[in-house]
PDB file of N, CA and C in Angstrom:
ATOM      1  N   UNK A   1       0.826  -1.193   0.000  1.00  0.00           N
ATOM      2  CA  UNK A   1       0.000   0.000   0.000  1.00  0.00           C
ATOM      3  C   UNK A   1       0.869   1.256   0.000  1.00  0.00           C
ATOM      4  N   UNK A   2       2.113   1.352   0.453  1.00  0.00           N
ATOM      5  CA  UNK A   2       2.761   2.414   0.859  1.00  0.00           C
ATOM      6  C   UNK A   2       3.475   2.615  -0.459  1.00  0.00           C
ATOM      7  N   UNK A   3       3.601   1.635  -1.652  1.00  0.00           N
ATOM      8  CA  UNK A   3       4.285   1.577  -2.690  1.00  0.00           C
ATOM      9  C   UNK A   3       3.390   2.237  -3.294  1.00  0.00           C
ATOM     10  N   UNK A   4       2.292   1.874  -3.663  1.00  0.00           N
ATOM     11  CA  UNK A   4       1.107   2.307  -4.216  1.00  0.00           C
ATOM     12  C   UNK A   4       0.381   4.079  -3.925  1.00  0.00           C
ATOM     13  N   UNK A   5       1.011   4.530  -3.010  1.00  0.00           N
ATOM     14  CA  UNK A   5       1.087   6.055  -2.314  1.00  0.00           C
ATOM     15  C   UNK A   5       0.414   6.525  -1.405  1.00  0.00           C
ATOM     16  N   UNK A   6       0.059   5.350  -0.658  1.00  0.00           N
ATOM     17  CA  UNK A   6      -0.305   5.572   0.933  1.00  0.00           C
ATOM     18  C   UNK A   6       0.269   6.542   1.523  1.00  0.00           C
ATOM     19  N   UNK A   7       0.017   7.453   2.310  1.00  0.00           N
ATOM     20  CA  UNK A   7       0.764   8.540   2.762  1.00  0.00           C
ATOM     21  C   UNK A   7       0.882   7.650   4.394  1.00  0.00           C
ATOM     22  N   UNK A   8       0.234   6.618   4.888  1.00  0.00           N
ATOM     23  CA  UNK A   8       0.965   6.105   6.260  1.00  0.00           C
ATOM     24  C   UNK A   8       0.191   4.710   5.836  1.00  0.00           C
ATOM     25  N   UNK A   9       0.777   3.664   6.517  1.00  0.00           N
ATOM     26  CA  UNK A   9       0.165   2.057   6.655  1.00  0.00           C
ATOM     27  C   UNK A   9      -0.117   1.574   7.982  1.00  0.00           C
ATOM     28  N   UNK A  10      -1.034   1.036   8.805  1.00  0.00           N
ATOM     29  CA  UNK A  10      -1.178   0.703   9.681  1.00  0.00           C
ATOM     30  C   UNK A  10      -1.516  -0.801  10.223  1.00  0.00           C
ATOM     31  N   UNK A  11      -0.983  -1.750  10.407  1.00  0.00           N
ATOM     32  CA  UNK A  11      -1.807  -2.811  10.814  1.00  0.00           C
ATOM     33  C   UNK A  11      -1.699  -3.728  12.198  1.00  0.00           C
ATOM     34  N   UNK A  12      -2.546  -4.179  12.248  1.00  0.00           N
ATOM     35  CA  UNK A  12      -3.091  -4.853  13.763  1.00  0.00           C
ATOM     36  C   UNK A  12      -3.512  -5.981  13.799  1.00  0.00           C
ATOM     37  N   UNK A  13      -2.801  -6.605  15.077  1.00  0.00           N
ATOM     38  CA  UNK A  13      -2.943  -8.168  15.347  1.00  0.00           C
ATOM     39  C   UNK A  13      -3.287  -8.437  16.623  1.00  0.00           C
ATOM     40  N   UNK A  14      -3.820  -9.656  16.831  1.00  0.00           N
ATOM     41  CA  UNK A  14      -4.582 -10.094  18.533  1.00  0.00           C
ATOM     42  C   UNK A  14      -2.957 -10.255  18.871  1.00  0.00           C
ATOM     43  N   UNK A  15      -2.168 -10.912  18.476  1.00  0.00           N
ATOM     44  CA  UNK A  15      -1.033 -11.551  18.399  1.00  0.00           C
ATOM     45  C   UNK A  15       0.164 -10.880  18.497  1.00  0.00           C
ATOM     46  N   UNK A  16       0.710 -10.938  19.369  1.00  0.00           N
ATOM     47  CA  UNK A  16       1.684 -10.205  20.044  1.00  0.00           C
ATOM     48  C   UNK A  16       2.915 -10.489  19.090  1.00  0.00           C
ATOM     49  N   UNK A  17       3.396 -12.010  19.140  1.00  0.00           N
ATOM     50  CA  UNK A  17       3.949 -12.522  18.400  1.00  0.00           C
ATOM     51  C   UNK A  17       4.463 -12.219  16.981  1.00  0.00           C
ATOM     52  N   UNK A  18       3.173 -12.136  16.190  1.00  0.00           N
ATOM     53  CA  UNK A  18       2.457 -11.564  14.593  1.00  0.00           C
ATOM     54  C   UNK A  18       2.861 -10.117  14.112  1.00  0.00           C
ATOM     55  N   UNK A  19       2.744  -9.426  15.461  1.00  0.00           N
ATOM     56  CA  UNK A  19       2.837  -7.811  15.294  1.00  0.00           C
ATOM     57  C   UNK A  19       4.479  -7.638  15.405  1.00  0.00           C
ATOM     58  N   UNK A  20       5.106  -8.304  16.351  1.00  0.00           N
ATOM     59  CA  UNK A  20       6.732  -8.297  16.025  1.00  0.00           C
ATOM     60  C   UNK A  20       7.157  -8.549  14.621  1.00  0.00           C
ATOM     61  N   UNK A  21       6.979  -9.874  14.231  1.00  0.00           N
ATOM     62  CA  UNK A  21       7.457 -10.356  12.754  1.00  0.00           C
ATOM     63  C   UNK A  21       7.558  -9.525  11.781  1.00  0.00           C
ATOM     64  N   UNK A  22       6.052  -8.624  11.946  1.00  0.00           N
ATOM     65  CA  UNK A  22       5.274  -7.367  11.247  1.00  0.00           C
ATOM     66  C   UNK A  22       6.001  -6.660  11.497  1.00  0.00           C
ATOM     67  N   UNK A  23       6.653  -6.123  12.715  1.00  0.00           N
ATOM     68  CA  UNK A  23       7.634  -5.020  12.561  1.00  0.00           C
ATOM     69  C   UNK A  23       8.715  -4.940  11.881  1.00  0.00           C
ATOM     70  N   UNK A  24       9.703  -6.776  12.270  1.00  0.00           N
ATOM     71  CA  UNK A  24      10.887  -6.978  11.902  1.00  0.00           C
ATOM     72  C   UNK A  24      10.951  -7.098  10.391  1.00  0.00           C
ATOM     73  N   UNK A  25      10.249  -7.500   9.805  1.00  0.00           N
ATOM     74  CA  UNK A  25      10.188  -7.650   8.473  1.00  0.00           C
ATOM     75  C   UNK A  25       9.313  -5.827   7.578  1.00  0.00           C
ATOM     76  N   UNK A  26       8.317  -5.578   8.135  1.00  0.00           N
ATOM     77  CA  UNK A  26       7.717  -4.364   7.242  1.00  0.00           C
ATOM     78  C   UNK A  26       7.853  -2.755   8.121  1.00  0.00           C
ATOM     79  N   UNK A  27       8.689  -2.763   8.915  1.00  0.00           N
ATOM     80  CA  UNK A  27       8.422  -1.588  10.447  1.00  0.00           C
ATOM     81  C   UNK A  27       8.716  -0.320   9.918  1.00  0.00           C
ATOM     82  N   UNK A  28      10.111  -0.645   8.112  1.00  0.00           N
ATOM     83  CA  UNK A  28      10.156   0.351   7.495  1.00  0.00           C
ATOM     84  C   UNK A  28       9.099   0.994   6.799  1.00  0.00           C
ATOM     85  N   UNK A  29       8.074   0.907   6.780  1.00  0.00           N
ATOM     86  CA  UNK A  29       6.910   1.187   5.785  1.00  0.00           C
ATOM     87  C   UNK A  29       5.488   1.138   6.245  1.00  0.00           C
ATOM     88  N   UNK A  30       5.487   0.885   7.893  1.00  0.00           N
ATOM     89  CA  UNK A  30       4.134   0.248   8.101  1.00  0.00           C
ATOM     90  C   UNK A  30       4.357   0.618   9.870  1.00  0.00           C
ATOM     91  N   UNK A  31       3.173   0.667  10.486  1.00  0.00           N
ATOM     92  CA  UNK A  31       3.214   0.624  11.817  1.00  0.00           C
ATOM     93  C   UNK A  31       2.205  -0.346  12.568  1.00  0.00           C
ATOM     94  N   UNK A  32       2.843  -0.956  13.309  1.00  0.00           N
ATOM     95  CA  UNK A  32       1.936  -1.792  13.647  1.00  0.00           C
ATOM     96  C   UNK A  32       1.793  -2.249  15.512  1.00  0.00           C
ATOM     97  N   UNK A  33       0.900  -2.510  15.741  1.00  0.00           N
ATOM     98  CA  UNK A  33      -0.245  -2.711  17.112  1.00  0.00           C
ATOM     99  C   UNK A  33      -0.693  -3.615  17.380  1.00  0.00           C
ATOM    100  N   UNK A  34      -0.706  -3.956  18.654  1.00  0.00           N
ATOM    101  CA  UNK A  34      -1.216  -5.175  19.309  1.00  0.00           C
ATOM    102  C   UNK A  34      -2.832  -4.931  19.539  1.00  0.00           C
ATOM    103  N   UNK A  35      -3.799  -4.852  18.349  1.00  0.00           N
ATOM    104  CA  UNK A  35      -5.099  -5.185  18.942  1.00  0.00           C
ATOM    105  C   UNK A  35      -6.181  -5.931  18.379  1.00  0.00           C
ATOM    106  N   UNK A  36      -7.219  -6.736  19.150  1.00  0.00           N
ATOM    107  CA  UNK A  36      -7.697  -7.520  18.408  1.00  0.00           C
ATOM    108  C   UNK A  36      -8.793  -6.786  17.623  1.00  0.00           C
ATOM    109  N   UNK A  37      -9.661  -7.591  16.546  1.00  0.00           N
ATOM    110  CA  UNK A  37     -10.361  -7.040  15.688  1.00  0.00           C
ATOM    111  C   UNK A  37     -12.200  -6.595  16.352  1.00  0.00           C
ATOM    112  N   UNK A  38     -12.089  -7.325  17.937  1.00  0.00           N
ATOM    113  CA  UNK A  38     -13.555  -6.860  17.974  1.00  0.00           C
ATOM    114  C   UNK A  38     -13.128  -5.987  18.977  1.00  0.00           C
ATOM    115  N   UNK A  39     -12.042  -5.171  19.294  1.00  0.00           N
ATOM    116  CA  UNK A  39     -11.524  -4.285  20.321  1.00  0.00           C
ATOM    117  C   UNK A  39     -10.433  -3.167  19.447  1.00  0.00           C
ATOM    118  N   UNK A  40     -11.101  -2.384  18.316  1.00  0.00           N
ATOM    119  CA  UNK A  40     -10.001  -1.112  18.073  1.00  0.00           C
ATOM    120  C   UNK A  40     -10.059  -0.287  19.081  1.00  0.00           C
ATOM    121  N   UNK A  41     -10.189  -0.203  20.142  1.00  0.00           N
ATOM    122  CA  UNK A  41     -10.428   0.858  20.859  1.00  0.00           C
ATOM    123  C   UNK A  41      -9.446   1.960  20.707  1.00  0.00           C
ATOM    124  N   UNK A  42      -8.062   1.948  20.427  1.00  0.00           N
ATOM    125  CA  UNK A  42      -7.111   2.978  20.671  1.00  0.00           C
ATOM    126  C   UNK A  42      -7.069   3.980  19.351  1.00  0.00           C
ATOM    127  N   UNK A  43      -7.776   3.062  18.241  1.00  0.00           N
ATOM    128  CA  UNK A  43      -7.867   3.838  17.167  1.00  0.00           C
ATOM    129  C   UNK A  43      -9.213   4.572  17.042  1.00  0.00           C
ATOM    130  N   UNK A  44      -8.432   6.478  16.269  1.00  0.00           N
ATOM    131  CA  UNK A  44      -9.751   7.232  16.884  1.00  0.00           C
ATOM    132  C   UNK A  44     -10.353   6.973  15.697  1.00  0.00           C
ATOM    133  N   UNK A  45     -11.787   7.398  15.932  1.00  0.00           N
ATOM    134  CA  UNK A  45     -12.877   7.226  14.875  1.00  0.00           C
ATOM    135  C   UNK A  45     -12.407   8.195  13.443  1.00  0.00           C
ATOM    136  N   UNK A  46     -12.725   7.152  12.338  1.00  0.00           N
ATOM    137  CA  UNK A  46     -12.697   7.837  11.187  1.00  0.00           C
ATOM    138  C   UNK A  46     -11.017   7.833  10.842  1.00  0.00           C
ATOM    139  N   UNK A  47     -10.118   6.927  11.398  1.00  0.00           N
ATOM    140  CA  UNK A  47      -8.791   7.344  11.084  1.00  0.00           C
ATOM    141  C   UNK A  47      -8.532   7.422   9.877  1.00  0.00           C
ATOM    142  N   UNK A  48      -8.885   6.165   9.171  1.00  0.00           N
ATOM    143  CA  UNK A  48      -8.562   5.352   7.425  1.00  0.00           C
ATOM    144  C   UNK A  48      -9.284   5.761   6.532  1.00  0.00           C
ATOM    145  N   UNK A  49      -8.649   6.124   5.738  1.00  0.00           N
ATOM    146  CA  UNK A  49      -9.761   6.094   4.101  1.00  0.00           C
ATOM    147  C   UNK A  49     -10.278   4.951   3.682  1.00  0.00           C
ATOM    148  N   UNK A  50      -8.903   4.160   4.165  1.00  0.00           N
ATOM    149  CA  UNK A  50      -9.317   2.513   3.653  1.00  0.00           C
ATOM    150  C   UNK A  50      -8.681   1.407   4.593  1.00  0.00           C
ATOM    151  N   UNK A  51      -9.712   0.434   4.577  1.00  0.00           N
ATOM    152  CA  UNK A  51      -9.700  -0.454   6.093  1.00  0.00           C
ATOM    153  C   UNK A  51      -9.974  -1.836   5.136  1.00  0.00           C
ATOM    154  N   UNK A  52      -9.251  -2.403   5.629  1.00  0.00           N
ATOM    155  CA  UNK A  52      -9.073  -3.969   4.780  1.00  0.00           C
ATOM    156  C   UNK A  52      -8.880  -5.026   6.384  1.00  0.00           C
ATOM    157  N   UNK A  53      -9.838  -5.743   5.467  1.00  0.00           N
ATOM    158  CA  UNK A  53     -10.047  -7.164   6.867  1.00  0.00           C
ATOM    159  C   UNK A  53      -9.303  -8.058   5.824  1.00  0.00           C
ATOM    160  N   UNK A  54      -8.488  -8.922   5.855  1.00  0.00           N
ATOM    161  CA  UNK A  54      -8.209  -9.937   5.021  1.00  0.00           C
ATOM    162  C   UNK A  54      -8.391 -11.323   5.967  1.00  0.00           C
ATOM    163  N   UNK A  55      -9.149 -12.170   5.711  1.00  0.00           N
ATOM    164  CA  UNK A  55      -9.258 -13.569   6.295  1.00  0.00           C
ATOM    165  C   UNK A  55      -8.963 -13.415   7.870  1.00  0.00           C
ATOM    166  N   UNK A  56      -9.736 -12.861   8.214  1.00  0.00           N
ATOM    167  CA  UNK A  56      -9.975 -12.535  10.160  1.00  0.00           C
ATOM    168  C   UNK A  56     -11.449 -12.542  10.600  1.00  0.00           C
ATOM    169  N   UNK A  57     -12.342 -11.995   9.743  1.00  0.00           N
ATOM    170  CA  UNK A  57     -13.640 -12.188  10.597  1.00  0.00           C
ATOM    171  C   UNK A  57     -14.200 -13.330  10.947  1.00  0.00           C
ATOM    172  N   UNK A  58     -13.883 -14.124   9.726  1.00  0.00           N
ATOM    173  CA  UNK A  58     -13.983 -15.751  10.437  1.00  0.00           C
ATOM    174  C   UNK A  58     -13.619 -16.358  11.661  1.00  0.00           C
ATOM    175  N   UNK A  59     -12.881 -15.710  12.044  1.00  0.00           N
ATOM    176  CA  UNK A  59     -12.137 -16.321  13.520  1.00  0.00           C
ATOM    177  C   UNK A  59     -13.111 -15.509  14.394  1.00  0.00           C
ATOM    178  N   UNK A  60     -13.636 -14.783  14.147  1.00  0.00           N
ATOM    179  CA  UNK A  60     -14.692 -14.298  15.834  1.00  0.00           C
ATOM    180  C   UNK A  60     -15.690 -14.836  15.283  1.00  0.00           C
ATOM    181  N   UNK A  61     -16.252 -15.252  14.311  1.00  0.00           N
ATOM    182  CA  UNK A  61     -17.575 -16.262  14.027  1.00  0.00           C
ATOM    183  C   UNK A  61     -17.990 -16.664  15.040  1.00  0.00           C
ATOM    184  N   UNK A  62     -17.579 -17.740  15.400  1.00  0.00           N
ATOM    185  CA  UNK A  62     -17.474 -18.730  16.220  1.00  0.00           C
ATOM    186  C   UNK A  62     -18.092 -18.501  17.584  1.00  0.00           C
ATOM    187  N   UNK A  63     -17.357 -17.183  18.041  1.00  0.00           N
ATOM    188  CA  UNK A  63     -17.859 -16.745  19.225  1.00  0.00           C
ATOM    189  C   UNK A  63     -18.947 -15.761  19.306  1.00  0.00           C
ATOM    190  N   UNK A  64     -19.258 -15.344  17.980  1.00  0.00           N
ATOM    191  CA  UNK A  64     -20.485 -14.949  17.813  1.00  0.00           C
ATOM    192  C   UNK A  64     -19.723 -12.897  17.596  1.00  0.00           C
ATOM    193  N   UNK A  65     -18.845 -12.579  17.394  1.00  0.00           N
ATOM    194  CA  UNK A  65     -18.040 -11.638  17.557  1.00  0.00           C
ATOM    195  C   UNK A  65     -18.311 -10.863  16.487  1.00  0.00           C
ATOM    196  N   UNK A  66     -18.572 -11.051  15.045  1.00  0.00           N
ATOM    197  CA  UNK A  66     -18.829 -10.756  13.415  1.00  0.00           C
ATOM    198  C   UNK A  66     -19.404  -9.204  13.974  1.00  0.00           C
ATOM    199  N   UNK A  67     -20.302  -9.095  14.187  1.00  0.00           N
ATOM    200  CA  UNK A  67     -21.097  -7.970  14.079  1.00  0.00           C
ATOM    201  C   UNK A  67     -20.388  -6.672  14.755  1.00  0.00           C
ATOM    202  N   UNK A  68     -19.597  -6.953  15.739  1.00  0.00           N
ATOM    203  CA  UNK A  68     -18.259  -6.098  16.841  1.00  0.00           C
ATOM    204  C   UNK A  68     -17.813  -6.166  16.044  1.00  0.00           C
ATOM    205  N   UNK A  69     -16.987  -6.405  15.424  1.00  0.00           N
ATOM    206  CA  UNK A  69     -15.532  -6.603  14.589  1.00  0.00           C
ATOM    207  C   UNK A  69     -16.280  -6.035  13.427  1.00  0.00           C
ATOM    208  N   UNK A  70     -16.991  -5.834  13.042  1.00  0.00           N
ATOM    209  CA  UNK A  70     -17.179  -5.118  11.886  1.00  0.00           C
ATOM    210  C   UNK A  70     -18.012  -3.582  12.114  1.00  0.00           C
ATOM    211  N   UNK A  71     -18.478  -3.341  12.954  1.00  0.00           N
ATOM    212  CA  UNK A  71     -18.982  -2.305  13.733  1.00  0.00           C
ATOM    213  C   UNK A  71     -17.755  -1.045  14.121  1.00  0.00           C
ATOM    214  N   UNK A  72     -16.480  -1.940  14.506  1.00  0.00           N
ATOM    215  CA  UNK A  72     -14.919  -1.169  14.585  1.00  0.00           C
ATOM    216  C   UNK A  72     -14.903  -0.549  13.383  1.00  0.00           C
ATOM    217  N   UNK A  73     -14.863  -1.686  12.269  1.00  0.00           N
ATOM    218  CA  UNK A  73     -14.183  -1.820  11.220  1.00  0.00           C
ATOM    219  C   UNK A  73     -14.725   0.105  10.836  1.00  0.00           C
ATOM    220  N   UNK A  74     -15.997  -0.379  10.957  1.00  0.00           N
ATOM    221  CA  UNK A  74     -16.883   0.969  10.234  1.00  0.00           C
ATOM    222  C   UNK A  74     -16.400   2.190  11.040  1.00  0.00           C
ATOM    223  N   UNK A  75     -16.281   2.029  12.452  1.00  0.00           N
ATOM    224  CA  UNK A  75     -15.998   3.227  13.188  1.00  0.00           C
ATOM    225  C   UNK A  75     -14.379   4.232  12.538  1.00  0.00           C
ATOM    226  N   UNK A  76     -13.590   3.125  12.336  1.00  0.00           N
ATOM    227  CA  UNK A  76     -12.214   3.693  11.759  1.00  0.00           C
ATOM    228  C   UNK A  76     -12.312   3.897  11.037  1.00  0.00           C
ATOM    229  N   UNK A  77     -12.952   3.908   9.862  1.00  0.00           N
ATOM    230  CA  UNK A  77     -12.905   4.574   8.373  1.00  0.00           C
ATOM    231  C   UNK A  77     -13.512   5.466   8.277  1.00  0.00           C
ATOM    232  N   UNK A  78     -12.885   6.360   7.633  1.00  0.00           N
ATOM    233  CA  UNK A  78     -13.896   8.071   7.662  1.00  0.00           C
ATOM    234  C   UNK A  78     -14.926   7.497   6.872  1.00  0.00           C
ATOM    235  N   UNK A  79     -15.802   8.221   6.980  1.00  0.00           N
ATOM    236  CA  UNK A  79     -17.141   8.855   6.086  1.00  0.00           C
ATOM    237  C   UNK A  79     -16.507   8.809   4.302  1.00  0.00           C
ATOM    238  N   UNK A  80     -17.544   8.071   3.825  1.00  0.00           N
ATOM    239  CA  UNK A  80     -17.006   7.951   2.069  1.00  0.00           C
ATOM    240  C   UNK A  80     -15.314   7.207   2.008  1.00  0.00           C
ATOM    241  N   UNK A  81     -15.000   6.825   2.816  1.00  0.00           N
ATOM    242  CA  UNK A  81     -13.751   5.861   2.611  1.00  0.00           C
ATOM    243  C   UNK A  81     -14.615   4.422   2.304  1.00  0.00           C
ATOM    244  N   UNK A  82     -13.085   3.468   2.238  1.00  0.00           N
ATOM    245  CA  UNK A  82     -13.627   2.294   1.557  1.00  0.00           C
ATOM    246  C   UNK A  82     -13.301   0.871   2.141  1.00  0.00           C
ATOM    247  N   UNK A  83     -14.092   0.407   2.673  1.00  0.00           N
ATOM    248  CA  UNK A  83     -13.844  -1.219   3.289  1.00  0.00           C
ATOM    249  C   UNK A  83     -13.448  -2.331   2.511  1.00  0.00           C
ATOM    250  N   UNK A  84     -13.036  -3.220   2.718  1.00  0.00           N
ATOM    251  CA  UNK A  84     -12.733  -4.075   1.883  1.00  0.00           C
ATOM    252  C   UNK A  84     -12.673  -5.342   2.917  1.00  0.00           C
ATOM    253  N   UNK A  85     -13.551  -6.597   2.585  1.00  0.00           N
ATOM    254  CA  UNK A  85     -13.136  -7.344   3.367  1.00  0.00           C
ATOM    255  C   UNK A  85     -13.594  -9.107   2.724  1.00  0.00           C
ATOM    256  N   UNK A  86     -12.110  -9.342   3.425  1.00  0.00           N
ATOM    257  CA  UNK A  86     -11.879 -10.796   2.316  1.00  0.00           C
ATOM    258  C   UNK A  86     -12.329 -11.983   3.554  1.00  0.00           C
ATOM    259  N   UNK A  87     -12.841 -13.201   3.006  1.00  0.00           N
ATOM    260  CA  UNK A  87     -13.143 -14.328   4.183  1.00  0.00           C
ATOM    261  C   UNK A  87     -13.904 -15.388   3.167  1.00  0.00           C
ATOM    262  N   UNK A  88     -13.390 -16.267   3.714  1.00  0.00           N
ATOM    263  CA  UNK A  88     -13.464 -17.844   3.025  1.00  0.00           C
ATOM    264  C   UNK A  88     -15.046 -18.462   2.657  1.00  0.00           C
ATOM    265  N   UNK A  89     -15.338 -18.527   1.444  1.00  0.00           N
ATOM    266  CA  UNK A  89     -16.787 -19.000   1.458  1.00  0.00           C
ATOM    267  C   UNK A  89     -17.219 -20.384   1.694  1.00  0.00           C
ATOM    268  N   UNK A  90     -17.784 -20.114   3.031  1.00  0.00           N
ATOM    269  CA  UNK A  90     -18.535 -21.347   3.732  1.00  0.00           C
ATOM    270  C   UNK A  90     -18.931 -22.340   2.778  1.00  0.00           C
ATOM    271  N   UNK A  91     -19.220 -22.483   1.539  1.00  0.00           N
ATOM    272  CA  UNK A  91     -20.040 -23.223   0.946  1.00  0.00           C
ATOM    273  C   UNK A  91     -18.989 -23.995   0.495  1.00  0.00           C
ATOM    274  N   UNK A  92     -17.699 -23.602   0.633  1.00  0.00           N
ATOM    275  CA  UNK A  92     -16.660 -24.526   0.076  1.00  0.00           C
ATOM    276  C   UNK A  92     -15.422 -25.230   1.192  1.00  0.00           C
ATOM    277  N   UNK A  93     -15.772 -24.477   1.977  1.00  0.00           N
ATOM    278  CA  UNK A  93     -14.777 -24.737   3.611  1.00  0.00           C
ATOM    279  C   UNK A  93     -15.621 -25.099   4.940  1.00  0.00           C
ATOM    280  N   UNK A  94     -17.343 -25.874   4.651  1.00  0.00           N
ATOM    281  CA  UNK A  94     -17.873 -26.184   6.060  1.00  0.00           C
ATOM    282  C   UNK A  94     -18.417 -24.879   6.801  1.00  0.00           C
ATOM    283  N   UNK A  95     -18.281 -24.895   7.663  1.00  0.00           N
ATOM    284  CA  UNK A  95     -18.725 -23.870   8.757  1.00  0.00           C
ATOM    285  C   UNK A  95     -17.133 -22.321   8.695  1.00  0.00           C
ATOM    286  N   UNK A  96     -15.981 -23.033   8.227  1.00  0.00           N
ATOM    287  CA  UNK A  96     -14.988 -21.842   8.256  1.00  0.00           C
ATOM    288  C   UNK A  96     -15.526 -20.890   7.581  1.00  0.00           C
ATOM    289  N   UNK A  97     -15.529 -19.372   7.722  1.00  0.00           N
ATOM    290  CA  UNK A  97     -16.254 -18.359   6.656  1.00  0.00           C
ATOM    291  C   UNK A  97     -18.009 -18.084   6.509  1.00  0.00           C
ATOM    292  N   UNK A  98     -18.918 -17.503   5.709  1.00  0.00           N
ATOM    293  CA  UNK A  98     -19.412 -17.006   5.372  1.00  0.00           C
ATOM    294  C   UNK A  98     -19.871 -17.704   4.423  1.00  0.00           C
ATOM    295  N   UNK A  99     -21.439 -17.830   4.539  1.00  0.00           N
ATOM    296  CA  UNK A  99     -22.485 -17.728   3.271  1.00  0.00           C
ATOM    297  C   UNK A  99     -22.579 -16.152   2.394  1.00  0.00           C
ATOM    298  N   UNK A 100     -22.759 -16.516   0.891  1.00  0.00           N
ATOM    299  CA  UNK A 100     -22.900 -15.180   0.608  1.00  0.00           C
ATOM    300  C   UNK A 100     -24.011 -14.686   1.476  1.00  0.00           C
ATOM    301  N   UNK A 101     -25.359 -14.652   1.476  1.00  0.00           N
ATOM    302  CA  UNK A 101     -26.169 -14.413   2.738  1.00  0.00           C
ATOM    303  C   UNK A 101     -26.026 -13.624   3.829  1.00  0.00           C
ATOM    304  N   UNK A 102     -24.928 -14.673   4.680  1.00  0.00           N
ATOM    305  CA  UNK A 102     -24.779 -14.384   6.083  1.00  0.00           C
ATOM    306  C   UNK A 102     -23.392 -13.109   6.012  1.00  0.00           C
ATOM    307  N   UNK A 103     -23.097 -13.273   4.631  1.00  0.00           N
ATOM    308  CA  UNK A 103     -22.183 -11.827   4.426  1.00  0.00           C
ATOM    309  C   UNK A 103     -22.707 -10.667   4.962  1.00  0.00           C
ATOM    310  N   UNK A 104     -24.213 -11.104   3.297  1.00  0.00           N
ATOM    311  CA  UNK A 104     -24.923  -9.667   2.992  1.00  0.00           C
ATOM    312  C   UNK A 104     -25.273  -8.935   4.352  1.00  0.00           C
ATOM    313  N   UNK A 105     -26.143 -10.149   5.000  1.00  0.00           N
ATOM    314  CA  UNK A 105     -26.835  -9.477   6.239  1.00  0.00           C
ATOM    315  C   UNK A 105     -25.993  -9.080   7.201  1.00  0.00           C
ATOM    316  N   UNK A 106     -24.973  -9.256   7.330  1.00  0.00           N
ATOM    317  CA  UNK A 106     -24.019  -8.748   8.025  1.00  0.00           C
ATOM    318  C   UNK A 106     -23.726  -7.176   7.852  1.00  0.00           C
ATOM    319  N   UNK A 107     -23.315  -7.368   6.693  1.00  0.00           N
ATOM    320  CA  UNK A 107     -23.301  -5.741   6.147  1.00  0.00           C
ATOM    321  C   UNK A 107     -24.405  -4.833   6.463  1.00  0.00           C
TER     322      UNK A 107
END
């Protein structure tokens, strides 16, 4: 993204672990935070133009979390910015992921 002319990159992990690697490998180009996806709390509202979930909402499924974690999602992106969010279609992976459906209504 920062190649592409991001003026800053930001990303965030539950994973303490994840967010190091993330530093050691991208820290030149990117900043990154220990937080999980149904808890942005530290980030203020409206930060991003553009907010990308890639293969994560699936993991709070489970606990019933989807609707938090995407409720953030919306809070950090300004007004007329753009979401983007990627996750495995259920119909081909079992219960991992999303019906188109249980997308829509999500949204």
């Amino acid at each position: 993204m920062k190649e592409q002319g991001a003026s800053s990159v930001h990303g965030y992990d539950a994973s303490r672990a994840a967010v190091e690697y993330a530093r050691s490998r991208y820290g030149d180009c990117a900043e990154f935070d220990v937080q999980p996806i149904t808890r942005m709390d530290r980030v203020p509202g409206g930060a991003f133009d553009l907010s990308v979930r890639s293969e994560v909402v699936e993991h709070v499924k489970e606990y019933g979390k989807q609707g938090q974690a995407l409720s953030g999602l919306k809070r950090i992106t300004r007004k007329g910015g753009l979401v983007i969010v990627g996750t495995p279609n259920s119909g081909m992976l079992g219960r991992h992921g999303f019906s188109f459906d249980e997308i829509d209504r999500l949204f």
